[in-house]
Structure formats: structure tokens, C-alpha cells
N, C-alpha and C. Protein backbone atom coordinates (compact mmCIF):
# COMPACT_ATOMS: atom_id res chain seq x y z
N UNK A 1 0.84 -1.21 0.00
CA UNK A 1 0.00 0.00 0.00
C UNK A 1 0.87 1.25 0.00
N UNK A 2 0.73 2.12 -0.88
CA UNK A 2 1.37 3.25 -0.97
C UNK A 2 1.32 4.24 0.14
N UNK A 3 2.65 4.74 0.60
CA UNK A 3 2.32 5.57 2.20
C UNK A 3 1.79 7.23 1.52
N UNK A 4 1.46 7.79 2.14
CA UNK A 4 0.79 9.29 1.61
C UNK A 4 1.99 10.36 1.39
N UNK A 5 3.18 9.98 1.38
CA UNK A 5 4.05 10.46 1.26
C UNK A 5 4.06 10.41 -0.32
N UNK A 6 4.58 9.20 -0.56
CA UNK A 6 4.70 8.65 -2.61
C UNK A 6 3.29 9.72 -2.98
N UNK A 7 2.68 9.63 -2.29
CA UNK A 7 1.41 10.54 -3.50
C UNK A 7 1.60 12.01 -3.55
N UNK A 8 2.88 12.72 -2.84
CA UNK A 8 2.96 13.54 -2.99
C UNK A 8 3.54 14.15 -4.12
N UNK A 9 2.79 15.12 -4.95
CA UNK A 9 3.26 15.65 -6.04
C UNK A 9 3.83 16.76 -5.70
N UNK A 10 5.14 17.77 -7.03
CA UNK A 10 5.53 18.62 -6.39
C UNK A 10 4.36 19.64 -5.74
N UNK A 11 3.45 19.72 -6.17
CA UNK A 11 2.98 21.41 -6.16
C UNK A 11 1.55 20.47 -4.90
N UNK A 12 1.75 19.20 -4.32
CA UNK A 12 1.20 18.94 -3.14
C UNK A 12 2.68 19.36 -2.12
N UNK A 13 3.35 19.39 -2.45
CA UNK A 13 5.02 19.55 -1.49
C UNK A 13 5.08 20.97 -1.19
N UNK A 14 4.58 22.13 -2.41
CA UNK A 14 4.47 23.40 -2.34
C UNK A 14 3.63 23.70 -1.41
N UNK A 15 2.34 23.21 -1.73
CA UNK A 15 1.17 23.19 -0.56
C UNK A 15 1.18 23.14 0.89
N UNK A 16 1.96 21.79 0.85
CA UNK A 16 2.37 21.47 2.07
C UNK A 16 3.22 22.68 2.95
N UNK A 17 3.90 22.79 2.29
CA UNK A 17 4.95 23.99 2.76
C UNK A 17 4.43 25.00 3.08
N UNK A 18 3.63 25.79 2.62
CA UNK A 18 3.18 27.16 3.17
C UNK A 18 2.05 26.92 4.08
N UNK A 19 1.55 25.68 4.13
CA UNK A 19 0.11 25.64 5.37
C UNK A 19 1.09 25.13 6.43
N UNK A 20 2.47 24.48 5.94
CA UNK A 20 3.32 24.31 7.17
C UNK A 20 3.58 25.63 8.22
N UNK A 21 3.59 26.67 7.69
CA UNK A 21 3.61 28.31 7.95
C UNK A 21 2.42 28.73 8.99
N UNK A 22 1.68 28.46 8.14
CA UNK A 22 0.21 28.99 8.60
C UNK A 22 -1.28 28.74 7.48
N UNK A 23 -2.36 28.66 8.24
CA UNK A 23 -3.45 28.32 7.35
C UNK A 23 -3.47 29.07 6.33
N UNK A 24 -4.01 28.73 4.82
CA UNK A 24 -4.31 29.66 4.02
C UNK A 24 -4.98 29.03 3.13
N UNK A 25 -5.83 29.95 2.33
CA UNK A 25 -6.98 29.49 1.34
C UNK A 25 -6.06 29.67 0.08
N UNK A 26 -6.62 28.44 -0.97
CA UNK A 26 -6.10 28.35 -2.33
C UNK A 26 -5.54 29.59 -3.43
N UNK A 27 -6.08 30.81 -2.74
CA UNK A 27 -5.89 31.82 -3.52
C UNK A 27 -4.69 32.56 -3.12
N UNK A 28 -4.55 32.22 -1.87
CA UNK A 28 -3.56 32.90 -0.86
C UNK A 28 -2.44 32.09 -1.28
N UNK A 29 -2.46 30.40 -1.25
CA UNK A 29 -0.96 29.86 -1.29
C UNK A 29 -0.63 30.36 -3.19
N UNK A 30 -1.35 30.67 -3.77
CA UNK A 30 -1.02 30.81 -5.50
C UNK A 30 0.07 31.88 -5.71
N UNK A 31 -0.90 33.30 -4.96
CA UNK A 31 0.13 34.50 -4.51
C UNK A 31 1.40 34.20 -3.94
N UNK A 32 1.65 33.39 -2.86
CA UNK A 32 2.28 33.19 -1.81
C UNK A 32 3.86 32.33 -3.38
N UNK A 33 2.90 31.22 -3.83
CA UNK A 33 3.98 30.91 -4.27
C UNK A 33 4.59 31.88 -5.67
N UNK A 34 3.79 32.88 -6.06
CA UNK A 34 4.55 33.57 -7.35
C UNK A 34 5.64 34.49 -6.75
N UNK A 35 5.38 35.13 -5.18
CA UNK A 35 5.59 36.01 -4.42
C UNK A 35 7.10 35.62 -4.39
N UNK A 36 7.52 33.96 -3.77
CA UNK A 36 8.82 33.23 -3.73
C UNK A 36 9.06 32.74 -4.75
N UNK A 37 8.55 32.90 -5.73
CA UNK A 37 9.40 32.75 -7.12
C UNK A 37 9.14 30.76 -7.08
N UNK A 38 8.33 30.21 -6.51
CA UNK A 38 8.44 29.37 -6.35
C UNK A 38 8.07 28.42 -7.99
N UNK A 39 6.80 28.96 -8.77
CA UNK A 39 6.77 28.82 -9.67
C UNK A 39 7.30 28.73 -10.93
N UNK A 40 8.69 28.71 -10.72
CA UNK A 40 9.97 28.24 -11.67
C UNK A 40 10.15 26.84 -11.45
N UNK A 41 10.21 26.40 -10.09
CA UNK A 41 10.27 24.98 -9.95
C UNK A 41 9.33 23.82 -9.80
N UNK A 42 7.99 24.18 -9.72
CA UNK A 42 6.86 23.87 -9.77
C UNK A 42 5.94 24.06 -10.45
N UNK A 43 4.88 23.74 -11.31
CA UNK A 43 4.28 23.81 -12.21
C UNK A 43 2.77 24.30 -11.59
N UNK A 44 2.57 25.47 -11.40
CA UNK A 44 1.07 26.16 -11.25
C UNK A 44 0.12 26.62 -11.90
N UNK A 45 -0.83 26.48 -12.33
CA UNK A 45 -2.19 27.11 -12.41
C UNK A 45 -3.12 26.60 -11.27
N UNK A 46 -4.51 27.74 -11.32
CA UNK A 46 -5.16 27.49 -10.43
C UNK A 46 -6.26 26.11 -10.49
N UNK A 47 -6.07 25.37 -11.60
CA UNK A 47 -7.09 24.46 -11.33
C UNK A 47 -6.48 23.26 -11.20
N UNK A 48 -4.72 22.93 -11.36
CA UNK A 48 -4.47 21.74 -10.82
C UNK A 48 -3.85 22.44 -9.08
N UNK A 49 -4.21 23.69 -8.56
CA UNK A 49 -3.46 23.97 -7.18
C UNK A 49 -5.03 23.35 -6.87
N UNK A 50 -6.32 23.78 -7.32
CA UNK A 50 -7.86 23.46 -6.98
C UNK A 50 -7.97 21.90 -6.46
N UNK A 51 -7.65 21.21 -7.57
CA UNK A 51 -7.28 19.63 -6.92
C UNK A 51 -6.65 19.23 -6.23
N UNK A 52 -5.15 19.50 -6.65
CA UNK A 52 -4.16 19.33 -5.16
C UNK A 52 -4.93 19.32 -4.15
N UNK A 53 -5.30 20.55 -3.69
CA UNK A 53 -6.16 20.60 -2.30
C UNK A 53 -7.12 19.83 -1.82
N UNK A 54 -8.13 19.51 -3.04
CA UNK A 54 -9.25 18.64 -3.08
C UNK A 54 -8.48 16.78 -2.37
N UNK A 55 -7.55 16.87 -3.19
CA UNK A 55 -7.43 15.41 -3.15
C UNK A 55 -6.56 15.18 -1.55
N UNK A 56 -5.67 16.68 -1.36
CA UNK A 56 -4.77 16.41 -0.09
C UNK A 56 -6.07 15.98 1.08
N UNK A 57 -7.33 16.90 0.74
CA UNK A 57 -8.48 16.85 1.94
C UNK A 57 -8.74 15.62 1.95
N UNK A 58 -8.41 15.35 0.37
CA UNK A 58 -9.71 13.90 0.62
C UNK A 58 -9.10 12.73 1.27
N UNK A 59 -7.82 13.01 1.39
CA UNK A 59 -6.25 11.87 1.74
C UNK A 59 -5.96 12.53 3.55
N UNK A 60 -6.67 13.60 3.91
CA UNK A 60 -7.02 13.60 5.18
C UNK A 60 -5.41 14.33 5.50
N UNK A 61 -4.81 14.66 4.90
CA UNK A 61 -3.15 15.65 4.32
C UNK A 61 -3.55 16.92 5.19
N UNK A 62 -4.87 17.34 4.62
CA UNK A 62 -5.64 19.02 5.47
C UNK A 62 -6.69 18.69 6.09
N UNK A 63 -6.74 19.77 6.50
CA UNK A 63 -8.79 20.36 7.01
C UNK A 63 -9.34 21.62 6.79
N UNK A 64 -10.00 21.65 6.59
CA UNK A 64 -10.26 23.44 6.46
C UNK A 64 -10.86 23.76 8.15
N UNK A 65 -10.49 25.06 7.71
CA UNK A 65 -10.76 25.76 9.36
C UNK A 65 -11.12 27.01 9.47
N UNK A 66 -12.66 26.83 8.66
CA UNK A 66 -13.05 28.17 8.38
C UNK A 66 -13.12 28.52 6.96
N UNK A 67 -13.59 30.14 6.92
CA UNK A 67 -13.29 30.87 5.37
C UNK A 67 -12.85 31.84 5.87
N UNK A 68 -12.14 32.75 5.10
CA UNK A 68 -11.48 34.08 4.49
C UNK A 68 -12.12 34.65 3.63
N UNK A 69 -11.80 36.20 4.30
CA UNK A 69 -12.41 37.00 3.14
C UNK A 69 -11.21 38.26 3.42
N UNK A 70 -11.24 38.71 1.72
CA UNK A 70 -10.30 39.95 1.58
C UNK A 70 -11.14 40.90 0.87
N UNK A 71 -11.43 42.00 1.76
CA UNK A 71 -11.86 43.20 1.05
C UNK A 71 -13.24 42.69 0.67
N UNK A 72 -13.55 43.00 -0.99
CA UNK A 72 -14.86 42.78 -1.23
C UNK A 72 -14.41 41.56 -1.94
N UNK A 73 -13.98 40.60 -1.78
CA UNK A 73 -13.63 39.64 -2.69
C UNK A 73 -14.72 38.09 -1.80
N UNK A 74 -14.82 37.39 -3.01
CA UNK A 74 -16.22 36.59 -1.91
C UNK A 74 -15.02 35.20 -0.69
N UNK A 75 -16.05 34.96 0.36
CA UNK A 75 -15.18 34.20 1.21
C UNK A 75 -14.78 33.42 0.54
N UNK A 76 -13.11 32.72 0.81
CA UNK A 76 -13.16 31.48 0.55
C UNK A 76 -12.56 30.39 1.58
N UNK A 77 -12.72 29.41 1.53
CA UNK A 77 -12.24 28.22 2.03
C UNK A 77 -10.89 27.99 2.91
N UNK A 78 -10.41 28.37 3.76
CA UNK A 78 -9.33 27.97 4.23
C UNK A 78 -9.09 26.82 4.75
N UNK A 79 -7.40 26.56 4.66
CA UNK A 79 -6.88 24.78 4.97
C UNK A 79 -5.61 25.00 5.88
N UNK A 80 -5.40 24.12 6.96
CA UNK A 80 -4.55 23.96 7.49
C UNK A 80 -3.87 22.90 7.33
N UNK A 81 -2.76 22.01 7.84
CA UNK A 81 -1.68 20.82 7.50
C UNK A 81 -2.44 20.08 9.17
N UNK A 82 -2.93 18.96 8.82
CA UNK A 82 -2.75 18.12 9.59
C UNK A 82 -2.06 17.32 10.13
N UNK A 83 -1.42 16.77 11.02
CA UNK A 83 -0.51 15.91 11.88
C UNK A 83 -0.05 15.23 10.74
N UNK A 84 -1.10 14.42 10.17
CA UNK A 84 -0.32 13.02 9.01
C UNK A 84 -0.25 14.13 8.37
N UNK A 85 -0.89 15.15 7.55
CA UNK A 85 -0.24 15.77 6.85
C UNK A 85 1.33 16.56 6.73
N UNK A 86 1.59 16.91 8.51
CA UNK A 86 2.90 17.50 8.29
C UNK A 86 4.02 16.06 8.23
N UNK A 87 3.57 15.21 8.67
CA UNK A 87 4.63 13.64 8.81
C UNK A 87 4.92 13.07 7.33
N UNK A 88 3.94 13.31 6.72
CA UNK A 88 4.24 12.91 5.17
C UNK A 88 5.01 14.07 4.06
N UNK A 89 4.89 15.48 4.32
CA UNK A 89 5.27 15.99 3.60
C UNK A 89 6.87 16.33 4.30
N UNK A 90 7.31 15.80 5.51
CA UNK A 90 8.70 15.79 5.73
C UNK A 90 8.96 14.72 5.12
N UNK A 91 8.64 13.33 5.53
CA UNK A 91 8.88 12.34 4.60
C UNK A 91 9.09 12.63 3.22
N UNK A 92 8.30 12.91 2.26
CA UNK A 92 8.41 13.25 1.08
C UNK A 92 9.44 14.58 0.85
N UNK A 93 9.94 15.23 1.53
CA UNK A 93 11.04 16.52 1.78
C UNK A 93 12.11 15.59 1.75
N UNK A 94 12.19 14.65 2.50
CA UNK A 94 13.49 14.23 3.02
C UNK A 94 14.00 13.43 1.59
N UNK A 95 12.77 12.62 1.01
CA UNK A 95 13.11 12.06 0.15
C UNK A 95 14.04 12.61 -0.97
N UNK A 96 13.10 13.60 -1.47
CA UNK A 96 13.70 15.00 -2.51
C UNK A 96 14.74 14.95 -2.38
N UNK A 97 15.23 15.31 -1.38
CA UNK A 97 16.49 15.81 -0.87
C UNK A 97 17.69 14.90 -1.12
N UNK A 98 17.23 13.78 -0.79
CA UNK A 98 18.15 12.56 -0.35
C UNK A 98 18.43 12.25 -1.50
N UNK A 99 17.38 11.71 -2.50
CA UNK A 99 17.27 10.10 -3.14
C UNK A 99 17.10 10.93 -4.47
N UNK A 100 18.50 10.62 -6.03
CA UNK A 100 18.52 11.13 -6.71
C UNK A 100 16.99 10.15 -7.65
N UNK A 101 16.46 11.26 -8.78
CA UNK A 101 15.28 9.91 -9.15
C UNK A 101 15.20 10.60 -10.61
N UNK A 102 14.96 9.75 -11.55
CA UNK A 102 15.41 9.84 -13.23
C UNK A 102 14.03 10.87 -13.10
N UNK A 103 14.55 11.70 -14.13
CA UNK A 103 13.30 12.71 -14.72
C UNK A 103 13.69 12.40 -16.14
N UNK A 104 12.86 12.78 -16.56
CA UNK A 104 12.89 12.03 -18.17
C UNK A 104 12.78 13.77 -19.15
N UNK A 105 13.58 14.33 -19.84
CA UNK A 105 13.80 15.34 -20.18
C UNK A 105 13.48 15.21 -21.81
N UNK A 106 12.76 16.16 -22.19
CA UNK A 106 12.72 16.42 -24.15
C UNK A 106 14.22 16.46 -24.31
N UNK A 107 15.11 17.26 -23.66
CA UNK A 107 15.96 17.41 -24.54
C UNK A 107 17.08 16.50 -24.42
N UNK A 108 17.06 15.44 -23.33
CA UNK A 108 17.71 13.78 -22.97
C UNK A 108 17.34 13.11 -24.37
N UNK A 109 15.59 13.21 -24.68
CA UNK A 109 15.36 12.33 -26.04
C UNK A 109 15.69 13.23 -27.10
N UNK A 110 16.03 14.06 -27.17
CA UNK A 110 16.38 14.86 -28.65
C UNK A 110 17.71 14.42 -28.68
N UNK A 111 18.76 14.19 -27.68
CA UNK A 111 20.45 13.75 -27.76
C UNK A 111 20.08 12.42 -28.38
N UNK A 112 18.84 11.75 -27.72
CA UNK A 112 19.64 10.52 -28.07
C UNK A 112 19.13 9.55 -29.42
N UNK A 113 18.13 11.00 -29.89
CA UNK A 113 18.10 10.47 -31.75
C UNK A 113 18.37 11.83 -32.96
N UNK A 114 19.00 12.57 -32.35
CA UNK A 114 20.08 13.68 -32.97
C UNK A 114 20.51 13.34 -34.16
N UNK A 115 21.34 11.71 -34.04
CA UNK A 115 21.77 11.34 -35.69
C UNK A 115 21.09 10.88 -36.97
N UNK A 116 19.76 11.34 -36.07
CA UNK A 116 18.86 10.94 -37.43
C UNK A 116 18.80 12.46 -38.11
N UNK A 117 19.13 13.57 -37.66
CA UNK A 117 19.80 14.84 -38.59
C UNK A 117 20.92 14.59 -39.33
N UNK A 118 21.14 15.68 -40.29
CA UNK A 118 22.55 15.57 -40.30
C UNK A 118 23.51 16.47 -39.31
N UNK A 119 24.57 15.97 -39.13
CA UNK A 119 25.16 16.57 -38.23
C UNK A 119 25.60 17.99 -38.49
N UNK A 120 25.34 18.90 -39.75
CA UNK A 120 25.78 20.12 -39.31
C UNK A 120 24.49 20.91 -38.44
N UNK A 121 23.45 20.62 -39.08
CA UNK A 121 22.28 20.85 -38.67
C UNK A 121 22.02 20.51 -37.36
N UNK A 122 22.23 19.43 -36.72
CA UNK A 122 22.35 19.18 -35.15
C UNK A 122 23.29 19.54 -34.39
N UNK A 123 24.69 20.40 -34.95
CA UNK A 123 25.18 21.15 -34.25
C UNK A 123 24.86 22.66 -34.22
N UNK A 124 23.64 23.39 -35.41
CA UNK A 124 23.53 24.71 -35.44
C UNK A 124 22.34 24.48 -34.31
N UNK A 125 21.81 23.52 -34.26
CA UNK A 125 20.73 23.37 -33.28
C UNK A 125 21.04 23.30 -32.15
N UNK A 126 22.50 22.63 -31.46
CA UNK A 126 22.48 22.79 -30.15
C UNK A 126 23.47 24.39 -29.70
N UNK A 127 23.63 24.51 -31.11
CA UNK A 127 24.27 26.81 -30.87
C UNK A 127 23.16 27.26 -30.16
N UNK A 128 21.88 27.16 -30.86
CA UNK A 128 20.30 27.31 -30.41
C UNK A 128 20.11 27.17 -29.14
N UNK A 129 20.62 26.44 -28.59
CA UNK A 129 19.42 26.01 -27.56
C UNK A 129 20.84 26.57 -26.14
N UNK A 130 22.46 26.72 -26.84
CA UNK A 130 23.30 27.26 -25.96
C UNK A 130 22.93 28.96 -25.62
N UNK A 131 22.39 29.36 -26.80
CA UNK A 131 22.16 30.87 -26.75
C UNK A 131 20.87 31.41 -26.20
N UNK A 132 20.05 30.25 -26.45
CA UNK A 132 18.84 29.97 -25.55
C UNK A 132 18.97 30.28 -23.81
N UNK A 133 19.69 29.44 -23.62
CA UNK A 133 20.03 29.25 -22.20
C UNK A 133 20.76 30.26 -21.78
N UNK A 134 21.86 30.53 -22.49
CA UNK A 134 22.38 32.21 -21.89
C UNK A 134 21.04 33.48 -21.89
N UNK A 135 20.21 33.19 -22.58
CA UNK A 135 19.53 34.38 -22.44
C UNK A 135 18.76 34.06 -21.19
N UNK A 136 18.36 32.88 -20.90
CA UNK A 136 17.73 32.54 -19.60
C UNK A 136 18.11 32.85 -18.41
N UNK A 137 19.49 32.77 -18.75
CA UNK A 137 20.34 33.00 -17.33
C UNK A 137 20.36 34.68 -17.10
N UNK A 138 20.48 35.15 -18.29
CA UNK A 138 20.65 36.44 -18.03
C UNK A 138 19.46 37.16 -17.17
N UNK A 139 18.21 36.45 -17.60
CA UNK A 139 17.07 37.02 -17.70
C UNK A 139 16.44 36.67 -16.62
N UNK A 140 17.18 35.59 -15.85
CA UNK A 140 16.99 35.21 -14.52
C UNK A 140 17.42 35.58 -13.62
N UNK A 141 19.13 35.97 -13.37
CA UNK A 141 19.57 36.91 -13.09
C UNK A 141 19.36 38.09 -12.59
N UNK A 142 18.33 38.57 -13.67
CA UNK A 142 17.46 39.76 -13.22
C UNK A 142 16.55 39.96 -12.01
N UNK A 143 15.73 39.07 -12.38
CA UNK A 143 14.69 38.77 -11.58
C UNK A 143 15.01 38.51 -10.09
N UNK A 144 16.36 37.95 -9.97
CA UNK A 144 16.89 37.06 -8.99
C UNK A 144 16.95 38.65 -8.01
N UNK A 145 17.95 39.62 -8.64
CA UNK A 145 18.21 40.24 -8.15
C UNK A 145 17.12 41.28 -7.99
N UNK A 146 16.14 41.51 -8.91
CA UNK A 146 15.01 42.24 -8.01
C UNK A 146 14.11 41.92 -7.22
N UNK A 147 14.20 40.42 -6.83
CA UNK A 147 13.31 39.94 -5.84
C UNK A 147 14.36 39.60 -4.21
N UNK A 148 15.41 39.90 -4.78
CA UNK A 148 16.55 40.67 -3.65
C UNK A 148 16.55 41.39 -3.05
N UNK A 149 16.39 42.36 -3.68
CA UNK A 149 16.06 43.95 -3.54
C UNK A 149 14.78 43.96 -3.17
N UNK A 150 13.45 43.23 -3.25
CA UNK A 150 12.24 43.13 -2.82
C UNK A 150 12.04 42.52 -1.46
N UNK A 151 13.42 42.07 -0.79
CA UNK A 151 13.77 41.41 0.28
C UNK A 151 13.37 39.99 0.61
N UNK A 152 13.42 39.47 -0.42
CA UNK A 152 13.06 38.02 -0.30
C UNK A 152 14.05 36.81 -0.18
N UNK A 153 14.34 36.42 0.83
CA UNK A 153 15.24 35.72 1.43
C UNK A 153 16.00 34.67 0.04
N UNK A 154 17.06 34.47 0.39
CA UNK A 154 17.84 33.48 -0.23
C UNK A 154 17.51 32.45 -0.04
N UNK A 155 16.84 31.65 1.06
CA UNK A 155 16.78 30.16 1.22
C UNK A 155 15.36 29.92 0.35
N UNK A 156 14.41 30.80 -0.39
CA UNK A 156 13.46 30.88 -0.89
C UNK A 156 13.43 30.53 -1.91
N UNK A 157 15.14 30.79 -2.85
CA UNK A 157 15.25 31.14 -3.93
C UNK A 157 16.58 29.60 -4.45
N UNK A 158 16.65 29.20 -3.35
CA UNK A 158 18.24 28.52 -3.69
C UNK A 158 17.91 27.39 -4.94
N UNK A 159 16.90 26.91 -4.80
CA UNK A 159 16.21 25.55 -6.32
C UNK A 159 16.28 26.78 -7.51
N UNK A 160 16.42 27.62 -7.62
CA UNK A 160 16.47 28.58 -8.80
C UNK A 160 18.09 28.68 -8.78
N UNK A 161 18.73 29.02 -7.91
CA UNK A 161 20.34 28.61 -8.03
C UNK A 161 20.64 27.57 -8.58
N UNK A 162 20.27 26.31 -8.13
CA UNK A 162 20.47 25.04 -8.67
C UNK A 162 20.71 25.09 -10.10
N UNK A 163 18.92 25.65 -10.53
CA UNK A 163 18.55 25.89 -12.19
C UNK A 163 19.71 26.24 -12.61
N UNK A 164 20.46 27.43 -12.44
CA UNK A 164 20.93 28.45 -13.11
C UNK A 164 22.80 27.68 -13.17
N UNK A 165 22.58 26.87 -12.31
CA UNK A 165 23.87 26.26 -12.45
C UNK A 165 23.89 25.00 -12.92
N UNK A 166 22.77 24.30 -13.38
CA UNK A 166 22.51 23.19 -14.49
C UNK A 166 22.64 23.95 -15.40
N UNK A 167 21.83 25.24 -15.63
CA UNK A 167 21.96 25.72 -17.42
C UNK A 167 23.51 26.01 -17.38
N UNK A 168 24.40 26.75 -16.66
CA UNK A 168 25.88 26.94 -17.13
C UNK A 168 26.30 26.14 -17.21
N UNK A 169 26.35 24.83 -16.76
CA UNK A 169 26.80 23.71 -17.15
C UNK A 169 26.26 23.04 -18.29
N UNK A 170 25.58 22.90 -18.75
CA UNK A 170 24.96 22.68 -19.66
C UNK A 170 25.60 23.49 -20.55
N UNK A 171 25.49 24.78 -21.05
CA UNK A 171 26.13 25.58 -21.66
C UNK A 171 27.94 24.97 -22.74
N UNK A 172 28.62 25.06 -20.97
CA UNK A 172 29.82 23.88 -21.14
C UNK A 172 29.71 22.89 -21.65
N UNK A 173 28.89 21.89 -21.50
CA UNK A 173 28.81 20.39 -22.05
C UNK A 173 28.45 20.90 -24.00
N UNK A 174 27.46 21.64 -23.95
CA UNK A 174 27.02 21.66 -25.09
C UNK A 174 28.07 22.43 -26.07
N UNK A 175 29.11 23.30 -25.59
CA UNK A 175 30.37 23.62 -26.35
C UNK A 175 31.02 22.58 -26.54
N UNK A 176 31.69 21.83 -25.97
CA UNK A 176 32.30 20.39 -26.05
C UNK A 176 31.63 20.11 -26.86
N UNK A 177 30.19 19.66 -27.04
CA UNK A 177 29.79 19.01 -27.81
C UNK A 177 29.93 19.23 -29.87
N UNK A 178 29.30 20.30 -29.11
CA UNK A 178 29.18 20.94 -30.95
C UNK A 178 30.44 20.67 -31.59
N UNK A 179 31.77 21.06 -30.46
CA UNK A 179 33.50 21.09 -31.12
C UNK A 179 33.38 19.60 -31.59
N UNK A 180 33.05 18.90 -30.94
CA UNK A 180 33.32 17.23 -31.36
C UNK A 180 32.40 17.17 -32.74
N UNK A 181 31.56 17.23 -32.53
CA UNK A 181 30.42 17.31 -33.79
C UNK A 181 31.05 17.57 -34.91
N UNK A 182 31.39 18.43 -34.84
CA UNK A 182 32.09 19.34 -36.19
C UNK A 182 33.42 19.20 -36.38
N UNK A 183 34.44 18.70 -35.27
CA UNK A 183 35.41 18.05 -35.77
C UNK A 183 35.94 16.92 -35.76
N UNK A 184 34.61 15.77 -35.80
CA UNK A 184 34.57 14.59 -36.38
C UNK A 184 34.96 13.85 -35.48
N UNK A 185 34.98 14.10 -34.31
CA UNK A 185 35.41 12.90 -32.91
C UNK A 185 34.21 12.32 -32.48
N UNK A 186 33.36 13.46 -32.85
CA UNK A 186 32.04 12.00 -32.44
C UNK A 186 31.51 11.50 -33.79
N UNK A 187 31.77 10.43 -33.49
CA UNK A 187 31.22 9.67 -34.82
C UNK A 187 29.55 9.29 -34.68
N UNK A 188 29.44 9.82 -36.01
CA UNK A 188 27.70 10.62 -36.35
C UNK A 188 27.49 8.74 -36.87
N UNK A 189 27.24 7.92 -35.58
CA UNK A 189 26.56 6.58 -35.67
C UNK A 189 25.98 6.23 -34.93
N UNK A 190 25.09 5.62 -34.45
CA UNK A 190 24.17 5.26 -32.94
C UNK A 190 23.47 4.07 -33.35
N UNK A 191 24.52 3.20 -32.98
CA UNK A 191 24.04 2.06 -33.16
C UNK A 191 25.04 0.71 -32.27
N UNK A 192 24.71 -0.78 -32.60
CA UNK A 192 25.49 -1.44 -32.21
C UNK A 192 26.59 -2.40 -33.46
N UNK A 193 27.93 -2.18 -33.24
CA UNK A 193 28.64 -2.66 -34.23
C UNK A 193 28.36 -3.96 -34.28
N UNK A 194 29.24 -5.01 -35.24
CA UNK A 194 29.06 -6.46 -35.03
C UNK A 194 30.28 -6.34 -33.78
N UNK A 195 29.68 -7.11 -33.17
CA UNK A 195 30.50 -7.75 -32.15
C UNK A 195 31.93 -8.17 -31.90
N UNK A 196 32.85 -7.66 -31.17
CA UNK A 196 34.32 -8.65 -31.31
C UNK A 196 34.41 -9.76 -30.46
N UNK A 197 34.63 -10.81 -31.03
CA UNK A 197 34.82 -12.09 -29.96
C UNK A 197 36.04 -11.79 -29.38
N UNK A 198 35.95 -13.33 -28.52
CA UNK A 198 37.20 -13.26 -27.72
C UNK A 198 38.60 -13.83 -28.42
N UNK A 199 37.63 -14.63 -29.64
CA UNK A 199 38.70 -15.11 -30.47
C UNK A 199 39.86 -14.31 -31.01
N UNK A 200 39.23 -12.80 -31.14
CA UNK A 200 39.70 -12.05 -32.22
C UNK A 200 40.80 -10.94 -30.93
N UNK A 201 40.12 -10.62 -29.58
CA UNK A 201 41.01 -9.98 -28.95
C UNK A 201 42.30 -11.09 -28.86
N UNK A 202 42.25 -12.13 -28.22
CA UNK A 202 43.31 -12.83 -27.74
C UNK A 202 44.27 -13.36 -29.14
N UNK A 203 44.08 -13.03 -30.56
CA UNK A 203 44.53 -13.49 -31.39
C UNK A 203 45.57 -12.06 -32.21
């Protein structure tokens, strides 16, 4: 039987996290997470944050405790983290943290049928996607630093560090790459040769 931890998705982990804080209604954690920039590493709109919630209640994760109201805006629903709820979403924290786990990337499957281009063309394509990424960084950069200046803590922001130091690396790998590409060290084949026996090494 699956513990309520495994069912945690990221943006149930997001959830978790800010009712870890204090109660708040669905509209409040949405703000809360654009506010920490959290939505770079998590995938939000409001109608899969709508379920999240639905399903954490229905998995007994929350409770609501009450409604909220702001201004003239109509009440809504507030949720707090229940006991099993805060025990599972450390569990599932700790996991994250710990235990590396395959993500399956577009651009993992674009490397690894590339040679069905030709290779000048799959090296102007990964120029693309290097100049791509510098502009990301740059452009992140930005942001980084005006939500600095907006006084928003560093430990808020550090999974966006991470990002920004996969894309420079990345960057690197993908120079290496293209140089090989184009000067013929990687051989433009992906496949399996015939085989060498043992006959043929030891002979």
C-alpha cells in the first residue's frame, strides 16, 4: 500500500509547505507561491493547485478551518496541515532531498536520436538552444536580483540557483559538444557494431 508520502506531487510539497507556515486558502498559497518565485520549480495554475487541495483533503493531508475574506472579494475556504499531513510531507522533503530519481527530459530524447539529422544541422541546433540558455540566465539573473532587492530571502530562492547552475553547465557540455560534432570525434553513428569475440582480442 502506498504511504501518503509517494502521493505527494511537487505542487502537493508546495502546498504542504506554506500551510506548514500557517493556514491559508487556495488563492492565498497561489500569490504566496509567485511572491517566492516558487513557480519556476513547480508547475502552477489554479485548477491543478484546486485539486491538489481537493485530493490532499480527501487523503485527510488538510482540514479546512473556516473561510477568508479579503476586502470585497467573496469568502473562501481555508486549509490547514494536519498531523499526518505534516509527517508525510517531511517524509516526502526528506526524500527529494536525499534520493537522486530519473526525470525524463525532451531534450535527454532529442540527444539521443540527434543522428537521425545531419550533423551540421544538429550542431547549429544545439548553438540554439546554448544561446537559448544564456539568455535565460541572463534574464533570470534579473529577476533574482530584483526579488533581492524586494527582500526576499535566499533560502526561498536557492532551487532557482540550482537551475541556473545546471543551465551553465549545460552551456559547457554543449560547447564540447558541438567542437566534437564538427570536428569529427564524435562519430555521427548510434548504433550497435558487429561484435568482437574473444577469439579475435586474444589473437
Amino acid at each position: 500500500m502506498d504511504k501518503p508520502a509517494a502521493r505527494l506531487t511537487p505542487l502537493a510539497v508546495a502546498v504542504a509547505s506554506l500551510l506548514d507556515e500557517r493556514p491559508m486558502h487556495p488563492y492565498e498559497m497561489a500569490q504566496a507561491m509567485k511572491l517566492r518565485y516558487m513557480h519556476d520549480a513547480v508547475k502552477l495554475n489554479f485548477g491543478s493547485l484546486y485539486h491538489t487541495v481537493d485530493q490532499m483533503l480527501q487523503a485527510g493531508l488538510i482540514q479546512t478551518t473556516g473561510t477568508g475574506r479579503e476586502g470585497r472579494r467573496p469568502e473562501r475556504t481555508v486549509y490547514r496541515l494536519t498531523a499526518a499531513g505534516r509527517e508525510a510531507f517531511r517524509a516526502r522533503l526528506r526524500g527529494l532531498l536525499a534520493e537522486p530519481a530519473k526525470e525524463y527530459s525532451h531534450f535527454e530524447a532529442g540527444l539521443a536520436f540527434m543522428h537521425h539529422l545531419e550533423k551540421s544541422e544538429a550542431a547549429e541546433l544545439l548553438r540554439q538552444r546554448k544561446a537559448a540558455q544564456a539568455a535565460l540566465i541572463e534574464e533570470t539573473e534579473r529577476v533574482l536580483g530584483m526579488l533581492a532587492r524586494g527582500g526576499l530571502s535566499r533560502l526561498c530562492i536557492v532551487e532557482v540557483e540550482h537551475a541556473q547552475a545546471l543551465r551553465r553547465a549545460e552551456i559547457d557540455w554543449l560547447e564540447g559538444l558541438v567542437r566534437e560534432i564538427e570536428s569529427g570525434r564524435l562519430e555521427w553513428f548510434a548504433g550497435i557494431r558487429e561484435p568482437v569475440t574473444m577469439e579475435v582480442i586474444s589473437s
